[in-house]
Protein backbone atom coordinates (compact mmCIF):
# COMPACT_ATOMS: atom_id res chain seq x y z
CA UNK A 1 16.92 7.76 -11.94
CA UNK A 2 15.60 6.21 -8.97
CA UNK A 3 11.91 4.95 -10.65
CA UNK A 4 13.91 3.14 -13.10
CA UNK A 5 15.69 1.84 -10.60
CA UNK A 6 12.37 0.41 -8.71
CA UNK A 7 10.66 -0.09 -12.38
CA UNK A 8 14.10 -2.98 -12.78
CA UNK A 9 13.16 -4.33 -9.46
CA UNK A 10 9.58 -4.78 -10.14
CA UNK A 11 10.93 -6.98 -13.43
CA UNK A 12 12.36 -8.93 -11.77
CA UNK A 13 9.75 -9.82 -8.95
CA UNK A 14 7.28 -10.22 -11.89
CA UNK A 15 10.13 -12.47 -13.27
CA UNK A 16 10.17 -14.99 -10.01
CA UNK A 17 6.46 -14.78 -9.44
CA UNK A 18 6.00 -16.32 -12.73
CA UNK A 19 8.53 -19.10 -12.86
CA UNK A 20 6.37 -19.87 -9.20
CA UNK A 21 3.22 -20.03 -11.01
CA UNK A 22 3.57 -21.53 -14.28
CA UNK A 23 4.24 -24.96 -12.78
CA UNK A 24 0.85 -25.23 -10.84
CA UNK A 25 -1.35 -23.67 -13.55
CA UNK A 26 -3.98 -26.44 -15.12
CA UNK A 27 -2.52 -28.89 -12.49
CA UNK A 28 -4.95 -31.69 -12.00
CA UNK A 29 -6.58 -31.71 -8.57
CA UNK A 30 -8.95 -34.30 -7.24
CA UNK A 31 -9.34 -33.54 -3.55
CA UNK A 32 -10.23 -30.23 -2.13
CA UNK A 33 -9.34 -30.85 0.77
CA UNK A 34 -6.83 -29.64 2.80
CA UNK A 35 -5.07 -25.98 1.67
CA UNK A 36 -2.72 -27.71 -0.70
CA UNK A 37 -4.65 -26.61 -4.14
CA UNK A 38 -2.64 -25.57 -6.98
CA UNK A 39 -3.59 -21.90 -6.48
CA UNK A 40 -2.79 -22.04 -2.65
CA UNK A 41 0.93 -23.44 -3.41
CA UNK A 42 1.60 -21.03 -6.29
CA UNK A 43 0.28 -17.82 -4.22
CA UNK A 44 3.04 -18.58 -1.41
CA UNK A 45 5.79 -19.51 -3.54
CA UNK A 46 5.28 -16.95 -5.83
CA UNK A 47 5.35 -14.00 -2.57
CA UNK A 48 8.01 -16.05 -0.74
CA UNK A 49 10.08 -15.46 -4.24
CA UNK A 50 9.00 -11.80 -4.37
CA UNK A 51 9.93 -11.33 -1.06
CA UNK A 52 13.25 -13.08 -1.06
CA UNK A 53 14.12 -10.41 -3.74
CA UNK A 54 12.77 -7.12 -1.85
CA UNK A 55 15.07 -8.15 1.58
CA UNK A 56 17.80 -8.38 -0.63
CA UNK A 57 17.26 -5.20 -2.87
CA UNK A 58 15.31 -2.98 -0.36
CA UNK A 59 15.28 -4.26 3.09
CA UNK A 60 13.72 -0.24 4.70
CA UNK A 61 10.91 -0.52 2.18
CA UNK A 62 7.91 -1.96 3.98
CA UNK A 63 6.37 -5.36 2.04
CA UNK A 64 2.31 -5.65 1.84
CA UNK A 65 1.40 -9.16 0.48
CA UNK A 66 -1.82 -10.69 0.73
CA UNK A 67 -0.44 -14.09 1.81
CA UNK A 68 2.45 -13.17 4.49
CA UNK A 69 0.80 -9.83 5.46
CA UNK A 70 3.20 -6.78 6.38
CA UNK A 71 6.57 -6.46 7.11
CA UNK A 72 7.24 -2.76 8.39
CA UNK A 73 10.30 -0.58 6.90
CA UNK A 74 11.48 2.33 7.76
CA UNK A 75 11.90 4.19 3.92
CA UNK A 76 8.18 5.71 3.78
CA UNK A 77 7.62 3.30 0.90
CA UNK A 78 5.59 0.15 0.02
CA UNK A 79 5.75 -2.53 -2.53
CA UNK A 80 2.27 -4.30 -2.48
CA UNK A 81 2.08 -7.67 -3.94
CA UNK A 82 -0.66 -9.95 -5.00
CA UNK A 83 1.09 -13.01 -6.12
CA UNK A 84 -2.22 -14.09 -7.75
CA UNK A 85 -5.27 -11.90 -8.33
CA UNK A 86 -7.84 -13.79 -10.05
CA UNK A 87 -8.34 -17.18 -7.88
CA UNK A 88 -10.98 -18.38 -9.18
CA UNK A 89 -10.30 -17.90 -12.89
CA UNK A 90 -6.85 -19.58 -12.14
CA UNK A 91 -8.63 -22.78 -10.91
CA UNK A 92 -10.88 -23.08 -13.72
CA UNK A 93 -7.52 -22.86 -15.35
CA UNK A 94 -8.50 -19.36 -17.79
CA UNK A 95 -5.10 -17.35 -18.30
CA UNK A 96 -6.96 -14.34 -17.14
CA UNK A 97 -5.35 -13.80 -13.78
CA UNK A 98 -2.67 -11.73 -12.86
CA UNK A 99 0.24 -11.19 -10.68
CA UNK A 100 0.09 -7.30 -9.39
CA UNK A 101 3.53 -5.67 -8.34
CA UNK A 102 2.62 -1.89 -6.88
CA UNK A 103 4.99 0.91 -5.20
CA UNK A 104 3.07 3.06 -2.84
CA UNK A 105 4.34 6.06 -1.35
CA UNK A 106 2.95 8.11 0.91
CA UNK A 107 -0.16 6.41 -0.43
CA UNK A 108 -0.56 6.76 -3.15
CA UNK A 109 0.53 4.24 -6.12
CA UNK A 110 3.60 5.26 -7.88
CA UNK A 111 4.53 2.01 -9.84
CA UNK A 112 2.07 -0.80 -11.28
CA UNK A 113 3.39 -4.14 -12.93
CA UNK A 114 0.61 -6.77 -14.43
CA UNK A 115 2.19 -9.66 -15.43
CA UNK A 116 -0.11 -12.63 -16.93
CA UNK A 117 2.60 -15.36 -16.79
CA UNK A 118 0.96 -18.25 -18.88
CA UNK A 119 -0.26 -15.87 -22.15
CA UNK A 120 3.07 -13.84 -21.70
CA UNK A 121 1.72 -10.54 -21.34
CA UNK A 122 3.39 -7.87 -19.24
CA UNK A 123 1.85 -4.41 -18.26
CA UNK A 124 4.00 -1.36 -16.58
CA UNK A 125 2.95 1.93 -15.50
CA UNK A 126 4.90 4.19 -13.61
CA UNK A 127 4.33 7.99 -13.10
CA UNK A 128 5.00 10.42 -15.70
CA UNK A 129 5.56 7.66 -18.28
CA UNK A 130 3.35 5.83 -20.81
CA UNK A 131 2.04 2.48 -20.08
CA UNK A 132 3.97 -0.41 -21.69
CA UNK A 133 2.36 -4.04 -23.07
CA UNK A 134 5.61 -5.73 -23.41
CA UNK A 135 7.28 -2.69 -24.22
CA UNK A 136 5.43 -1.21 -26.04
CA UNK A 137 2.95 2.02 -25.59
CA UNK A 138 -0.69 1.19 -25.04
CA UNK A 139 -3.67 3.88 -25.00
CA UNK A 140 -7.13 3.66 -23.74
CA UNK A 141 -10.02 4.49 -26.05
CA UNK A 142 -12.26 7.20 -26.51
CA UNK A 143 -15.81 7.08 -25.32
CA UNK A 144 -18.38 9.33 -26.86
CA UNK A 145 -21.32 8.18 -24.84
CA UNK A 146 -21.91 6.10 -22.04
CA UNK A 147 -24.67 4.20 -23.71
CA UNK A 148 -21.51 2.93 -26.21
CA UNK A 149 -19.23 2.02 -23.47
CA UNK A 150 -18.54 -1.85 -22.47
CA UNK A 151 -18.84 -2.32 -18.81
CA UNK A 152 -16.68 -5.16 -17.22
CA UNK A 153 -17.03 -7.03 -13.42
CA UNK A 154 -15.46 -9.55 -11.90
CA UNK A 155 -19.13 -10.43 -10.70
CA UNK A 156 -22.57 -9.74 -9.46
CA UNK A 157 -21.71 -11.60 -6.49
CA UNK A 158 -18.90 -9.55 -5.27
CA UNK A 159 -21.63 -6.70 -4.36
CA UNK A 160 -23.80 -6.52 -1.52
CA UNK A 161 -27.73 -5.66 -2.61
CA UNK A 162 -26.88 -1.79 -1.83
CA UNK A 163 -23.77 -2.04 -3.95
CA UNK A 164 -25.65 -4.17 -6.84
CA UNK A 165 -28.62 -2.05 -7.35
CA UNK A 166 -26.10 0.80 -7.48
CA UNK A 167 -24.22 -1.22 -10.44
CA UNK A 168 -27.10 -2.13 -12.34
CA UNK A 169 -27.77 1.55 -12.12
CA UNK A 170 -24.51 1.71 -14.73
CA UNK A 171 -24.87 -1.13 -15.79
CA UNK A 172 -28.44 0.28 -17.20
CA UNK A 173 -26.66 3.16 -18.64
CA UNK A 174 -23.95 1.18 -20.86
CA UNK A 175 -24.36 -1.38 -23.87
CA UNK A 176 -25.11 -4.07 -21.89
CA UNK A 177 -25.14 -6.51 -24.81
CA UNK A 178 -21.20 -6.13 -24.85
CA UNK A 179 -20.95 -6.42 -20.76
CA UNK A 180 -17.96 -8.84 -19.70
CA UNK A 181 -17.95 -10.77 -16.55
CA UNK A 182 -14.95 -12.41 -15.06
CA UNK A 183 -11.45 -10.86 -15.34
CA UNK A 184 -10.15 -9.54 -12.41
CA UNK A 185 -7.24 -7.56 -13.01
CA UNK A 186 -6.95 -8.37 -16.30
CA UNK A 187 -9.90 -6.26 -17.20
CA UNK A 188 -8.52 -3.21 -15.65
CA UNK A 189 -5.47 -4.49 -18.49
CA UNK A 190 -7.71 -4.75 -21.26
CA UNK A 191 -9.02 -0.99 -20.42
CA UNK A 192 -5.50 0.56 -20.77
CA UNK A 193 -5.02 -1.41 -24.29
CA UNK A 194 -7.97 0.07 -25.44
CA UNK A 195 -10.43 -3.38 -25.49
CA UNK A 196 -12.93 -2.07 -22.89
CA UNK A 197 -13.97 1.69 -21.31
CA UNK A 198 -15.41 1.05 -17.69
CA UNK A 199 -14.36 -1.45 -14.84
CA UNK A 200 -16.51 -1.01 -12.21
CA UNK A 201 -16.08 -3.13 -8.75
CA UNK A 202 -16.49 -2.96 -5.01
CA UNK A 203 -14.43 -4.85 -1.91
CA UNK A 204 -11.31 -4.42 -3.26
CA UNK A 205 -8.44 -4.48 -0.54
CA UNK A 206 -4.67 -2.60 -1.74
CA UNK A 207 -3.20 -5.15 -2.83
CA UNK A 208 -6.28 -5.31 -5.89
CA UNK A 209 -6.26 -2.14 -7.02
CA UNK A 210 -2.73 -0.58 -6.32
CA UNK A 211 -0.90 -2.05 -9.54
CA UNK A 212 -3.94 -1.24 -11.93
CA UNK A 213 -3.36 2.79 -10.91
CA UNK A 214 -0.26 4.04 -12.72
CA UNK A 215 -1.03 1.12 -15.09
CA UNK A 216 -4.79 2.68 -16.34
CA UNK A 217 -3.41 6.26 -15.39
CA UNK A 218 -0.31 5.72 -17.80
CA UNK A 219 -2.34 4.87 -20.75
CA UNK A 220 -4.39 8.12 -20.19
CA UNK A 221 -7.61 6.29 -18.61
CA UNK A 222 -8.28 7.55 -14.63
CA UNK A 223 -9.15 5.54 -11.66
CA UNK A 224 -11.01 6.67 -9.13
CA UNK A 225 -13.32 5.57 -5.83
CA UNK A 226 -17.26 5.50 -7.01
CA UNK A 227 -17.61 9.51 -5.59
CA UNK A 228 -15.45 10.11 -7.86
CA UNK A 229 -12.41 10.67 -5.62
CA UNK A 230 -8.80 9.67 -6.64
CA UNK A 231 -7.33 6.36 -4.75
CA UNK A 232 -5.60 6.77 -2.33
CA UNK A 233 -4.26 3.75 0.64
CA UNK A 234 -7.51 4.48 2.83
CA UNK A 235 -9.99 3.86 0.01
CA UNK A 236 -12.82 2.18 0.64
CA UNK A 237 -12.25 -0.42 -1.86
CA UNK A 238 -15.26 0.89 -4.30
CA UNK A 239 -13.00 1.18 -7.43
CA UNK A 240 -14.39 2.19 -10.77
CA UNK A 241 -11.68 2.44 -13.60
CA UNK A 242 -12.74 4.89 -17.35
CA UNK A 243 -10.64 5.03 -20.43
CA UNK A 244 -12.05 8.17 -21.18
CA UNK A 245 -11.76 10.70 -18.92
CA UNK A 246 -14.12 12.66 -20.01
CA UNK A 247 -16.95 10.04 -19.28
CA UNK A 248 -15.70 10.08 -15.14
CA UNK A 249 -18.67 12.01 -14.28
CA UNK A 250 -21.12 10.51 -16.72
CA UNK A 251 -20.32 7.16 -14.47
CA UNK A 252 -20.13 8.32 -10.72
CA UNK A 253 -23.60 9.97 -11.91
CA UNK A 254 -25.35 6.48 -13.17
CA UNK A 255 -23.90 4.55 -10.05
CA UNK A 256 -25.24 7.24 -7.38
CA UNK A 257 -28.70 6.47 -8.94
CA UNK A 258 -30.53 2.75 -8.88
CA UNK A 259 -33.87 1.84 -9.78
């Protein structure tokens, strides 16, 4: 079967992009200067290694990276790479970033791979299959009530003020003693294992949300843009991710009003 196929593949990308990273995390770093950080160097070697692999295995599929841009194909199909999503919480050396592996086709996300090389863990989602934590099945978690659901951002300063007042319109609505900030893509992880029930963020290109998709979708949470509206490749990059389905509206409802 030709997802299993592209689900080996995406193994062995998440394989390469790690052994790039691992080196470089909690590095030492004195000077600034220059673009030669830790994160910087593991970002490009990890792609460059990802992409080495995709020529070799799939050289019509079109490659999306955020560090080497595109490279067209002709297949209709489009692995989307992030070789490191969660910058800043690499630097401050917290094992909560991630390296996101996506197949898009036609738009829309078929495949998702999260792979947090330092702590191990490996999330894969893939249409019409369960989400896997190292192989094995993970669920979300139900939510009876938004005012019992933790809420998790990367942070307040990734919204605009139009954007923020929006959030703190949800924010308002959850148990905002339990809020998390910080995470990245790891909180969109944390969702599908059942730790958290809404990720809500804005600005997101792709290459940030694509993985998460079949990953959250897989594990019987939904994704969706903050109308509502499934994701699709010309989202605006307003993501907002529920374990419990049920709660979908509950959410697009408390972000469409602010005080």
């Amino acid at each position: 079967m030709k997802l299993d196929q592209d689900i080996a593949i995406a193994m062995r990308l998440a394989d390469a992009a790690a052994a790039a990273i691992r080196p470089h995390f909690r590095t030492v770093v004195a000077e600034r200067k220059g673009d030669a950080t830790p994160v910087t160097l593991a970002d490009r070697e990890a792609e460059e290694a990802m992409r080495r692999i995709l020529t070799a295995e799939v050289p019509r599929d079109t490659v999306i990276g955020e560090e080497f841009g595109s490279t067209a194909g002709s297949s209709g199909r489009s692995w989307v790479l992030d070789p490191i999503d969660g910058t800043a919480g690499f630097l401050a050396g917290r094992p909560i970033f991630g390296t996101l592996i996506a197949l898009v086709v036609e738009g829309f996300p078929v495949l998702g791979v999260l792979d947090q090389p330092i702590t191990g863990e490996r999330w894969v989602g893939a249409m019409g299959k369960p989400t896997t934590l190292n192989g094995n099945p993970v669920r979300t978690r139900l939510c009876r009530d938004l005012s019992d659901a933790t809420l998790a951002t990367t942070g307040p300063h990734y919204f605009d003020d139009h954007d923020g007042a929006h959030f703190m319109g949800l924010a308002a609505k959850t148990d905002h003693k339990r809020m998390v900030m910080g995470g990245d893509c790891y909180n969109y992880a944390m969702l599908a294992t059942g730790q958290l029930d809404v990720v809500c963020e804005a600005g997101l290109k792709l290459h940030d949300w694509a993985a998460l998709v079949p990953i959250v979708e897989g594990a019987g949470g939904t994704m969706a843009d903050w109308n509502g509206d499934p994701l699709h490749a010309g989202s605006d990059g307003h993501v907002i991710a529920v374990g419990d389905p049920a709660r979908l509206e509950d959410v697009v409802e408390a972000l469409a009003c602010h005080h």
